[in-house]
C-alpha atoms as a PDB file:
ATOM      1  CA  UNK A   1      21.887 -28.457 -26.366  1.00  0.00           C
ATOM      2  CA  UNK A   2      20.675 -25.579 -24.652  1.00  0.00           C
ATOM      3  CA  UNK A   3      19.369 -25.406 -21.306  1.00  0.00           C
ATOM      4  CA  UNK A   4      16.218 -23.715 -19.902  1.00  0.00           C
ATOM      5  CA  UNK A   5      16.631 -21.715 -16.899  1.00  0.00           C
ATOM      6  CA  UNK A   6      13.832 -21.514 -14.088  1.00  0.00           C
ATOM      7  CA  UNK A   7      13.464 -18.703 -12.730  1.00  0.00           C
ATOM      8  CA  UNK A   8      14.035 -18.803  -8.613  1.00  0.00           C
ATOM      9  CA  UNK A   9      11.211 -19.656  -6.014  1.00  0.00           C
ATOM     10  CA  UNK A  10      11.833 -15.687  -4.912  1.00  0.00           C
ATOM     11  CA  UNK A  11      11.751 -14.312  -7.922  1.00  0.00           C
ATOM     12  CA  UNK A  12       8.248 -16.098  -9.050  1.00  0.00           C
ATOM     13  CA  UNK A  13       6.985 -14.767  -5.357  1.00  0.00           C
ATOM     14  CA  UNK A  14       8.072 -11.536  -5.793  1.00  0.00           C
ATOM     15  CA  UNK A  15       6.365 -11.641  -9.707  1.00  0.00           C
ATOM     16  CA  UNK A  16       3.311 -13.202  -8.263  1.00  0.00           C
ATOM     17  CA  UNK A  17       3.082 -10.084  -5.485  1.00  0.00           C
ATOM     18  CA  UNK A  18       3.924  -7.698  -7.545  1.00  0.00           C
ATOM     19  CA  UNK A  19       0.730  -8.795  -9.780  1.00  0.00           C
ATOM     20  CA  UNK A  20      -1.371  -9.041  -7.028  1.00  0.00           C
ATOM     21  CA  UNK A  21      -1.063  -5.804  -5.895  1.00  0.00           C
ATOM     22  CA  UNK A  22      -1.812  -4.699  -9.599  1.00  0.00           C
ATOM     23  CA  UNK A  23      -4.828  -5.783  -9.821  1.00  0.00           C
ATOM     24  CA  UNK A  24      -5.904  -4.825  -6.324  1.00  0.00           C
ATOM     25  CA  UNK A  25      -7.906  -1.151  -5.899  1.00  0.00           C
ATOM     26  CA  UNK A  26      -6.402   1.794  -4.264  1.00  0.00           C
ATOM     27  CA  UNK A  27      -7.962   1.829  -0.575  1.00  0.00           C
ATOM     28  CA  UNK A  28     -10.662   3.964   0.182  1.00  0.00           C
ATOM     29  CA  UNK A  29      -9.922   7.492   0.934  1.00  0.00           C
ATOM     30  CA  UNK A  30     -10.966   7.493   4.550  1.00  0.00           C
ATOM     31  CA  UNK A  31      -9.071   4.371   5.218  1.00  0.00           C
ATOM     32  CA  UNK A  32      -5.859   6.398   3.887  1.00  0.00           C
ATOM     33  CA  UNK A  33      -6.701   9.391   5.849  1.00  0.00           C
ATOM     34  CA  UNK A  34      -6.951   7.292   9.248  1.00  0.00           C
ATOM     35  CA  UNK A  35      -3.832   5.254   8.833  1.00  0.00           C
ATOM     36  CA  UNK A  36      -1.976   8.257   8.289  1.00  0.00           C
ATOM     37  CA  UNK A  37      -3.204  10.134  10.657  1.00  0.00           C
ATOM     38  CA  UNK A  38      -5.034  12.944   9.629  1.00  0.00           C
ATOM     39  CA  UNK A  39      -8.152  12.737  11.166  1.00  0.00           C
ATOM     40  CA  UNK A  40      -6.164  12.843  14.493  1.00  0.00           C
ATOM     41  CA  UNK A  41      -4.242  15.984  13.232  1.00  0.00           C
ATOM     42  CA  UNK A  42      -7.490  17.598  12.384  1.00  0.00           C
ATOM     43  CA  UNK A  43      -9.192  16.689  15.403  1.00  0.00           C
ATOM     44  CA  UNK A  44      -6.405  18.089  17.194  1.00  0.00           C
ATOM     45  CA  UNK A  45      -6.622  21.545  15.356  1.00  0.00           C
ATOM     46  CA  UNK A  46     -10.103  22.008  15.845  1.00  0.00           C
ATOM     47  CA  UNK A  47      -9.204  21.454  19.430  1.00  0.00           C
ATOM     48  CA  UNK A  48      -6.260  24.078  19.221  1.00  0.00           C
ATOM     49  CA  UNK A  49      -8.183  26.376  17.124  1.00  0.00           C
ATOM     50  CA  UNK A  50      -7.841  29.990  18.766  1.00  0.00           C
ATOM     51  CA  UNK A  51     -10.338  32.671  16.900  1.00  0.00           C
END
């Protein structure tokens, strides 16, 4: 008879992430620009800004 194979604890967690994160919308735009960085960078330029 043939047995049926479970998958491993880790591997359903990492499945069950992995699908999370699917269905989960990309972060808003400002949110990516401030954990990045880039409002510090351009707050910095306009500081450093020689016309």
């Amino acid at each position: 008879m043939e047995e049926k194979k479970q998958p491993s604890k880790e591997a359903v967690r990492h499945w069950l992430q992995t699908q999370v994160e699917e269905r989960r919308p990309p972060p808003d735009p400002k949110q990516i620009r401030r954990e990045l960085g880039w409002d510090l960078v351009k707050m910095e330029r306009g500081a450093t800004n020689y016309r």
